[in-house]
Protein backbone atom coordinates (compact mmCIF):
# COMPACT_ATOMS: atom_id res chain seq x y z
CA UNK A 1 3.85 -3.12 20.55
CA UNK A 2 5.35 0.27 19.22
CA UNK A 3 2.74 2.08 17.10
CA UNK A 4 5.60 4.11 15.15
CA UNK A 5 2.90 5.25 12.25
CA UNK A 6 0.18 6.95 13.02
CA UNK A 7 -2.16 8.36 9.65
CA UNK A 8 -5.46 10.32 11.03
CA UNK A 9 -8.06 11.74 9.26
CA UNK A 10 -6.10 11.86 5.86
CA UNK A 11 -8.03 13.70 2.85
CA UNK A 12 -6.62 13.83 -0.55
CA UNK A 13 -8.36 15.07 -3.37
CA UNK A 14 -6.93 15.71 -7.17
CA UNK A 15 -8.52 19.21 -7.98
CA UNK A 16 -9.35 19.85 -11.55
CA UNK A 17 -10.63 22.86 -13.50
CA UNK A 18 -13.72 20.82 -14.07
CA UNK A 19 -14.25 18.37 -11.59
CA UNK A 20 -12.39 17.59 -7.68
CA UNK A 21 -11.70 13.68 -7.19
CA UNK A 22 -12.07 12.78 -4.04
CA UNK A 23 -8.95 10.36 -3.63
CA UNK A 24 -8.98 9.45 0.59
CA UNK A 25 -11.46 10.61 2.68
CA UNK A 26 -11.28 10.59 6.16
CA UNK A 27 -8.84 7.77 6.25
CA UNK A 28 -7.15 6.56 9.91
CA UNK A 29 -4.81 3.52 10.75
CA UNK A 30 -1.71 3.13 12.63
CA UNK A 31 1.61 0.25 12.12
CA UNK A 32 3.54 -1.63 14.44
CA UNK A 33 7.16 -1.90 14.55
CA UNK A 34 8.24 -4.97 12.71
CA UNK A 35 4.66 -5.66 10.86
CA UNK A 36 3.14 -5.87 7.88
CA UNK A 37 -0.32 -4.06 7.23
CA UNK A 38 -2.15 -4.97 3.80
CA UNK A 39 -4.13 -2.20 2.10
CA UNK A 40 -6.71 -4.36 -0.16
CA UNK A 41 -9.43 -3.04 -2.67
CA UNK A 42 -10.66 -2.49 -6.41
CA UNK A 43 -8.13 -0.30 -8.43
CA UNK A 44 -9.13 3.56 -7.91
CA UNK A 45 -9.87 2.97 -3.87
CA UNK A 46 -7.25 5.40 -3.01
CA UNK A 47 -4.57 2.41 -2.20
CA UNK A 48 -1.54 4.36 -4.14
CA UNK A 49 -2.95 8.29 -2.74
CA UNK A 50 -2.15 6.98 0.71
CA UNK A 51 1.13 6.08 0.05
CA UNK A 52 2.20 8.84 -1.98
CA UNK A 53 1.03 11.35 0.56
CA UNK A 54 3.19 8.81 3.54
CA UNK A 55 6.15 9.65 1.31
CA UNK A 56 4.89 12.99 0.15
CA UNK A 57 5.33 12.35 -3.38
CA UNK A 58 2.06 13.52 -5.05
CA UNK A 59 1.80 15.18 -7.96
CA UNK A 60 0.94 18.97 -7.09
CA UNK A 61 -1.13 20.35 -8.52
CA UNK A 62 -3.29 18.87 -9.02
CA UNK A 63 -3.23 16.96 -5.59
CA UNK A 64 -3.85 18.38 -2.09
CA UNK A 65 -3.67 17.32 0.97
CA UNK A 66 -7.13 19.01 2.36
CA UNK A 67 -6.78 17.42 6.34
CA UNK A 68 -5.08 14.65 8.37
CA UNK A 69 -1.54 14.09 10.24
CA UNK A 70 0.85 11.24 9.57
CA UNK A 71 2.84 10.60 12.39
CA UNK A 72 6.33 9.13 11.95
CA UNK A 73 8.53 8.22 14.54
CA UNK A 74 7.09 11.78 16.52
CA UNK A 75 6.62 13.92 13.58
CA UNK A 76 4.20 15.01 11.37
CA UNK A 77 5.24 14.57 7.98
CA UNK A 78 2.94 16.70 6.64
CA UNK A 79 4.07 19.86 8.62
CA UNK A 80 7.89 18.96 8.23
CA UNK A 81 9.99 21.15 5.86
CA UNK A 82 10.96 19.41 2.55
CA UNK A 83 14.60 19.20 3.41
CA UNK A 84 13.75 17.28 6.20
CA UNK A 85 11.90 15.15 4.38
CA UNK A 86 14.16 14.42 1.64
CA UNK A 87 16.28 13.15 4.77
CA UNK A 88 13.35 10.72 5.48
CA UNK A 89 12.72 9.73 2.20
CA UNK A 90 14.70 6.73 0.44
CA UNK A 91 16.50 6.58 4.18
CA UNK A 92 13.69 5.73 6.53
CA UNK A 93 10.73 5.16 4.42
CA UNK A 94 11.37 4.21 0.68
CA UNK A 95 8.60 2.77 -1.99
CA UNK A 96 8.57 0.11 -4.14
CA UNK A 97 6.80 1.79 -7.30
CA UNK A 98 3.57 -0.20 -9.13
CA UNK A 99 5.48 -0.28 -12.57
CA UNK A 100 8.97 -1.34 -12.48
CA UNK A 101 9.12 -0.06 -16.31
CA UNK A 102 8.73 3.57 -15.78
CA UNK A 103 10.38 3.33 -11.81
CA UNK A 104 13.60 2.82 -13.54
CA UNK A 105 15.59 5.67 -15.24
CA UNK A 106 15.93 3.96 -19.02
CA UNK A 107 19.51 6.28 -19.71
CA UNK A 108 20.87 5.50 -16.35
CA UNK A 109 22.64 2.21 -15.63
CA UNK A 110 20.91 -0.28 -12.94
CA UNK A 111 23.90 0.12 -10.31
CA UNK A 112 24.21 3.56 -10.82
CA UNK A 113 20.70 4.14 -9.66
CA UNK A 114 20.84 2.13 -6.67
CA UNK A 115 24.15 4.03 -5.92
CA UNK A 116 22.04 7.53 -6.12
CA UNK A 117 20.59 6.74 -3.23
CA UNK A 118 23.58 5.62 -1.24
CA UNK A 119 25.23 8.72 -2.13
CA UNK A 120 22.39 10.80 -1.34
CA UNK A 121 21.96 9.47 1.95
CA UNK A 122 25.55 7.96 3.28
CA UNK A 123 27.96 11.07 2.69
CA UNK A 124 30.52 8.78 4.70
CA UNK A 125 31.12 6.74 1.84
CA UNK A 126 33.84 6.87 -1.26
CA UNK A 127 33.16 6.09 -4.74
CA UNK A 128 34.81 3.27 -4.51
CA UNK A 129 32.82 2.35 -1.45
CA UNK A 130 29.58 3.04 -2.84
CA UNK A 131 30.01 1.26 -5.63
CA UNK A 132 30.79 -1.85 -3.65
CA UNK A 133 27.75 -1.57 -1.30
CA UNK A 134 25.70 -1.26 -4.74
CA UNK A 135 27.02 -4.36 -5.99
CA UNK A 136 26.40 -6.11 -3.13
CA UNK A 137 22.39 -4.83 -3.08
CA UNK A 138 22.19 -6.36 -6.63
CA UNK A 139 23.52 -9.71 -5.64
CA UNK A 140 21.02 -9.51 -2.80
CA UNK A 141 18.13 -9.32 -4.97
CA UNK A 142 19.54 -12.08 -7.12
CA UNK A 143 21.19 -10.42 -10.14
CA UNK A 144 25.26 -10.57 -10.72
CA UNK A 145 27.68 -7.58 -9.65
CA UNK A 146 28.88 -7.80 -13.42
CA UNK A 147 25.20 -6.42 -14.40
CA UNK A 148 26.32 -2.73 -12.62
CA UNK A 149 26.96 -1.25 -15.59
CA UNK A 150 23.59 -2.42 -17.82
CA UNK A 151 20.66 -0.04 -18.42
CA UNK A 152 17.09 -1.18 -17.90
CA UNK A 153 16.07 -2.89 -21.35
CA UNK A 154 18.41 -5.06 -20.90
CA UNK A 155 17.01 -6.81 -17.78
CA UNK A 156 13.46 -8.91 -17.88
CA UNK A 157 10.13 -7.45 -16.14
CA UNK A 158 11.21 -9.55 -13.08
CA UNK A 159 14.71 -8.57 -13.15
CA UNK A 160 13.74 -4.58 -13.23
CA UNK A 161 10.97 -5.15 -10.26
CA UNK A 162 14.10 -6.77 -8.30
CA UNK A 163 16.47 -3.66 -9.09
CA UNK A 164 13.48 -1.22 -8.15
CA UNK A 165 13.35 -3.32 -4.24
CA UNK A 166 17.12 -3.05 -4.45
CA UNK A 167 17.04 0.66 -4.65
CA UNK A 168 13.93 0.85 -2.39
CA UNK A 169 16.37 -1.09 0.25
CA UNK A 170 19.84 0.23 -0.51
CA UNK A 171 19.85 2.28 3.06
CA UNK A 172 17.62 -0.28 5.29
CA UNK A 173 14.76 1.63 5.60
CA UNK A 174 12.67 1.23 8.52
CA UNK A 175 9.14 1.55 6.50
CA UNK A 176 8.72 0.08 3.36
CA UNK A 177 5.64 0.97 1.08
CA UNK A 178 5.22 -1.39 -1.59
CA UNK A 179 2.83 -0.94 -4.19
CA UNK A 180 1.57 -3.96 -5.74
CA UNK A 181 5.04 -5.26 -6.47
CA UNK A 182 4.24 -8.59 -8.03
CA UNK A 183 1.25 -6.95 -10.39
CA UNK A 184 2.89 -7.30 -13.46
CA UNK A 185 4.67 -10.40 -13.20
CA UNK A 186 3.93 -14.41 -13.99
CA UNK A 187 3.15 -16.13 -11.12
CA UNK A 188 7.14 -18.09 -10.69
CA UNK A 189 8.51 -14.38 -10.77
CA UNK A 190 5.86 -13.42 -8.23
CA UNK A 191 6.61 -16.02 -5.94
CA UNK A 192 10.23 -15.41 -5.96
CA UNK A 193 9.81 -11.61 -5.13
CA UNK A 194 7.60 -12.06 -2.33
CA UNK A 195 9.86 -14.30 -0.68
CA UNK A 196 12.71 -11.50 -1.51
CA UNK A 197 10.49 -9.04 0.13
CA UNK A 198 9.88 -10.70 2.99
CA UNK A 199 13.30 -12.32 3.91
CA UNK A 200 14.75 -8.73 3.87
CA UNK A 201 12.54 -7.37 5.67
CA UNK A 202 12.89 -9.89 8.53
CA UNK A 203 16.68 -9.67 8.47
CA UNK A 204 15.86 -6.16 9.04
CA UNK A 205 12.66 -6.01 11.01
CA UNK A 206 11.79 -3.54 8.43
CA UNK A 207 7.43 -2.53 8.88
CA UNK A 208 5.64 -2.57 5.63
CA UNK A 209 2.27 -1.17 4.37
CA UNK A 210 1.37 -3.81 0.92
CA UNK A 211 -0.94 -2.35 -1.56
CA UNK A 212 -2.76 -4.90 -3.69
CA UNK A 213 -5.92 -6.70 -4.60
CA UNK A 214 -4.94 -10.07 -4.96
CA UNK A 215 -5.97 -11.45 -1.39
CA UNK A 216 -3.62 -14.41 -1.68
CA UNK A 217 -0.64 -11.89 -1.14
CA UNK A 218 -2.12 -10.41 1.34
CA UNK A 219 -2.93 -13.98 3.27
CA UNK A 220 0.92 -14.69 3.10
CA UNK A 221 2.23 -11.45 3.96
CA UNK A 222 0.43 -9.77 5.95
CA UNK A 223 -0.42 -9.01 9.94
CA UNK A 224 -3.36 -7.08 9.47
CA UNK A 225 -5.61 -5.92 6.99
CA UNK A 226 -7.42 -2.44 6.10
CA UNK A 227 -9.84 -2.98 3.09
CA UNK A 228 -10.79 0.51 1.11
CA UNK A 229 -13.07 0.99 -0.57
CA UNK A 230 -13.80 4.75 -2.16
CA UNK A 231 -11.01 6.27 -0.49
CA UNK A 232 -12.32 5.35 2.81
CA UNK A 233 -11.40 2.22 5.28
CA UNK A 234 -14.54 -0.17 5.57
CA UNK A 235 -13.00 -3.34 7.56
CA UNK A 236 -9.99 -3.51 9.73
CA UNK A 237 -8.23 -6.08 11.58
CA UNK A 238 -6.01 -8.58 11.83
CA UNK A 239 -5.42 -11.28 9.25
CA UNK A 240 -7.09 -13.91 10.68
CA UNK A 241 -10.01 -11.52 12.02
CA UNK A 242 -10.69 -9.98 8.16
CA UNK A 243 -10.05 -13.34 6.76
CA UNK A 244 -11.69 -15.52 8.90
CA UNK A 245 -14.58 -13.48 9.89
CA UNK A 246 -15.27 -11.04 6.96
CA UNK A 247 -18.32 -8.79 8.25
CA UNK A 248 -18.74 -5.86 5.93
CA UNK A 249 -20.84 -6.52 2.59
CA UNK A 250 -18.35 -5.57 0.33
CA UNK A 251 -15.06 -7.62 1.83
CA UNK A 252 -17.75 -10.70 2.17
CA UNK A 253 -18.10 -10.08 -1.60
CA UNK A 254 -14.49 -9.73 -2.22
CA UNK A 255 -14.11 -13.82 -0.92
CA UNK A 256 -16.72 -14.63 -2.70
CA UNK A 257 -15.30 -13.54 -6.21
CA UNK A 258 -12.20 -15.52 -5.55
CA UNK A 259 -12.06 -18.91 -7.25
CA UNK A 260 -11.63 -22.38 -5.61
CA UNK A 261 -10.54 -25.74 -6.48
CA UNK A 262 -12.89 -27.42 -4.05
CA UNK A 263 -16.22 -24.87 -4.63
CA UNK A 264 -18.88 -26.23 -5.51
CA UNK A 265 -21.32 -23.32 -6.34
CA UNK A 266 -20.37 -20.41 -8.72
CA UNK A 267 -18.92 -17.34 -7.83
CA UNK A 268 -20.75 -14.96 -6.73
CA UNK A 269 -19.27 -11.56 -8.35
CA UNK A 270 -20.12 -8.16 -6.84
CA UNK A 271 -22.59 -6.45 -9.01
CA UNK A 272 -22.09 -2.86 -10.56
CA UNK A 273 -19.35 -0.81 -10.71
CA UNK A 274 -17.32 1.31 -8.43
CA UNK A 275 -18.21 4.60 -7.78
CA UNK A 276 -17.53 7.64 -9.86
CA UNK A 277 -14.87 9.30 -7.36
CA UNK A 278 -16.02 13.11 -8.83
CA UNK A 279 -19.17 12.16 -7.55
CA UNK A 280 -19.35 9.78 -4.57
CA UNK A 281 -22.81 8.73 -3.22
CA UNK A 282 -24.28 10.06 0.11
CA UNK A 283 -24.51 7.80 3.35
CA UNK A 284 -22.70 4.60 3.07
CA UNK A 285 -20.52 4.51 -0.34
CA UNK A 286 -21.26 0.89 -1.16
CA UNK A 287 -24.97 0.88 -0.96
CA UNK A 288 -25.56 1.37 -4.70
CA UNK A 289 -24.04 -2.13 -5.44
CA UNK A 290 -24.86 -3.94 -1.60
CA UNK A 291 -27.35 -6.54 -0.98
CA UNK A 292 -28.58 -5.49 2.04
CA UNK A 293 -28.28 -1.68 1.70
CA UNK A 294 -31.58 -0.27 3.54
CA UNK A 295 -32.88 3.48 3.21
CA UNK A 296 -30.66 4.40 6.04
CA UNK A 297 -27.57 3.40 4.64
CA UNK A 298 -27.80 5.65 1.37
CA UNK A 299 -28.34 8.97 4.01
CA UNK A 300 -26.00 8.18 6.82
CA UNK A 301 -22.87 8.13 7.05
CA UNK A 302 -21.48 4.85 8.98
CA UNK A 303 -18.85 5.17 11.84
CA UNK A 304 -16.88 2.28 12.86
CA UNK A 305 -18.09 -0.59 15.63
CA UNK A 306 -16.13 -3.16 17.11
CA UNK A 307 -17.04 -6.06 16.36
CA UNK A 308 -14.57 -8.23 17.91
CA UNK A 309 -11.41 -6.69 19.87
CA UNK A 310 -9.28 -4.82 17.20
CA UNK A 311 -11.65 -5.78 14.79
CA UNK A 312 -13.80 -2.79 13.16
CA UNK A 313 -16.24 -2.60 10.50
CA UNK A 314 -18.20 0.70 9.04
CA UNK A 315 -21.12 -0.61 8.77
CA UNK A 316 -24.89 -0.16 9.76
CA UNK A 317 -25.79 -4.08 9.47
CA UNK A 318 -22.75 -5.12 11.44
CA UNK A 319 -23.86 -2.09 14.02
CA UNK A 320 -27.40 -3.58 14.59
CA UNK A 321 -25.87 -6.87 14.81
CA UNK A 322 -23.68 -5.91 17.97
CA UNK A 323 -26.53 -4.42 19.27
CA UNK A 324 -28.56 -7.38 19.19
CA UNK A 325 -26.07 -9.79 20.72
């Protein structure tokens, strides 16, 4: 398959007068055409960081990019000029924003926005013309052409997240990066954009990167799975490797905070907090809160070992374990 994203060695950090957050460190993963990768973990892993700096839409300051290359399609985004990447952006790689309440211009009518981008990118195109091609991206998303000319507070939570994937699709882009897109929505609403999501990006064979922490999105979604954890990539895989065979101590405790109908023993929560991203431990990051941290995992860094084809885990337990076998 055509690897046609390739992020290596990505650092982002948020420097302060008083203190440097260390957003993504050290982050590497690549997508294939056509799929879907899921980016799982606590809020404040880095999820969004990553794919702000794919689209190159962090805030700076105070953000900067301190090392790494994201490849797209034979270019480095990060060394591109920003003309050229205003070409990219919104054309070949658009976002679906986390908050569909402050994504949306509130003095600028729905159709009007989705039209913006049309315009922007599609200089063949008439008024007339554009206008037309908006309407139709509304109906796709399931609101009425005669809604062109509303603003946003007129349209329900669900109704704004499905004019923010309208936009986010208006010029078929081949990369989509959607950032927990059902998050603030009742579970009916949620159900109905996830199948929106993903029957337009079959009809398109558009790839995706899905940011969330709700592992039942990610288990109908998804191909394959990164889960971060402190701005760095602990497990990787595919779906059914990550899901099936969860090896690193803090995805294993991620399945067993999830409730069950059939379980018959309590849930078994992960203890503590996540770390203080100002101020991240030495050695392995989630030893302060793992079960089976030893005195060499709070002084060495881990580095990734197979432990199935495709399947990697940074981990010193699942190291010894492969060397045992």
């Amino acid at each position: 398959m055509e690897k046609f994203l390739e992020v290596k060695n990505l650092e982002v950090q948020y420097v302060l007068k008083e203190e440097t957050v260390y957003a993504v460190n050290d982050i590497s993963f690549s997508l294939e055409k056509g799929h879907t990768l899921g980016l799982v973990g606590e809020t404040g892993a880095g999820k969004t960081s990553i794919a702000r700096a794919i689209l190159r839409v962090l805030p700076v300051p105070p953000s900067q990019v301190k090392n790494g290359e994201i490849w797209f399609e034979g270019k480095d985004l990060l060394k591109i000029s920003e003309e050229e990447m205003r070409s990219i952006r919104g054309d070949k790689i658009t976002m679906i924003f986390q908050d569909p309440m402050t994504a949306l211009n509130p003095v600028m009518k729905v159709g009007d926005q989705i039209a913006e981008v049309l315009e922007m990118h599609d200089t063949k195109l008439g008024k007339a013309e554009i206008r037309r091609e908006a309407e139709k991206m509304l109906e796709m998303v399931g609101i009425p052409a005669g809604r062109y000319d509303e603003y946003p507070h007129q349209f329900s939570g669900g109704m704004k997240q499905r004019v923010v994937i309208a936009i986010a699709l208006a010029c078929n882009p081949e990369l989509l990066l959607a950032d927990e897109p059902t998050t603030a929505l009742d579970v009916t609403i949620q159900a109905q954009v996830l199948d929106l999501i993903r029957n337009l990006r079959e009809k398109n064979n558009t790839s995706m990167i899905l940011i969330t922490h709700d592992l039942g999105v990610v288990a109908e979604m998804c191909d394959d799975v990164a889960v971060v954890y402190a701005g760095e990539i602990i497990e990787s895989g595919s779906l059914e490797d990550v899901f099936d065979h969860p090896t690193h101590p803090y995805t294993q405790g991620l399945f067993g905070s999830l409730p069950s109908l059939d379980r018959s023993e309590p849930l078994r929560p992960i203890e503590g907090l996540t770390p203080d991203p100002t101020n991240l431990p030495k050695g392995c990051k989630f030893h302060p809160r793992c079960p089976y941290a030893t005195e060499e995992c709070k002084t060495t860094k881990n580095e990734f070992c197979e432990v199935a084809p495709g399947h990697l885990c940074r981990c010193v337990l699942a190291m010894k374990n492969q060397e045992g076998k």
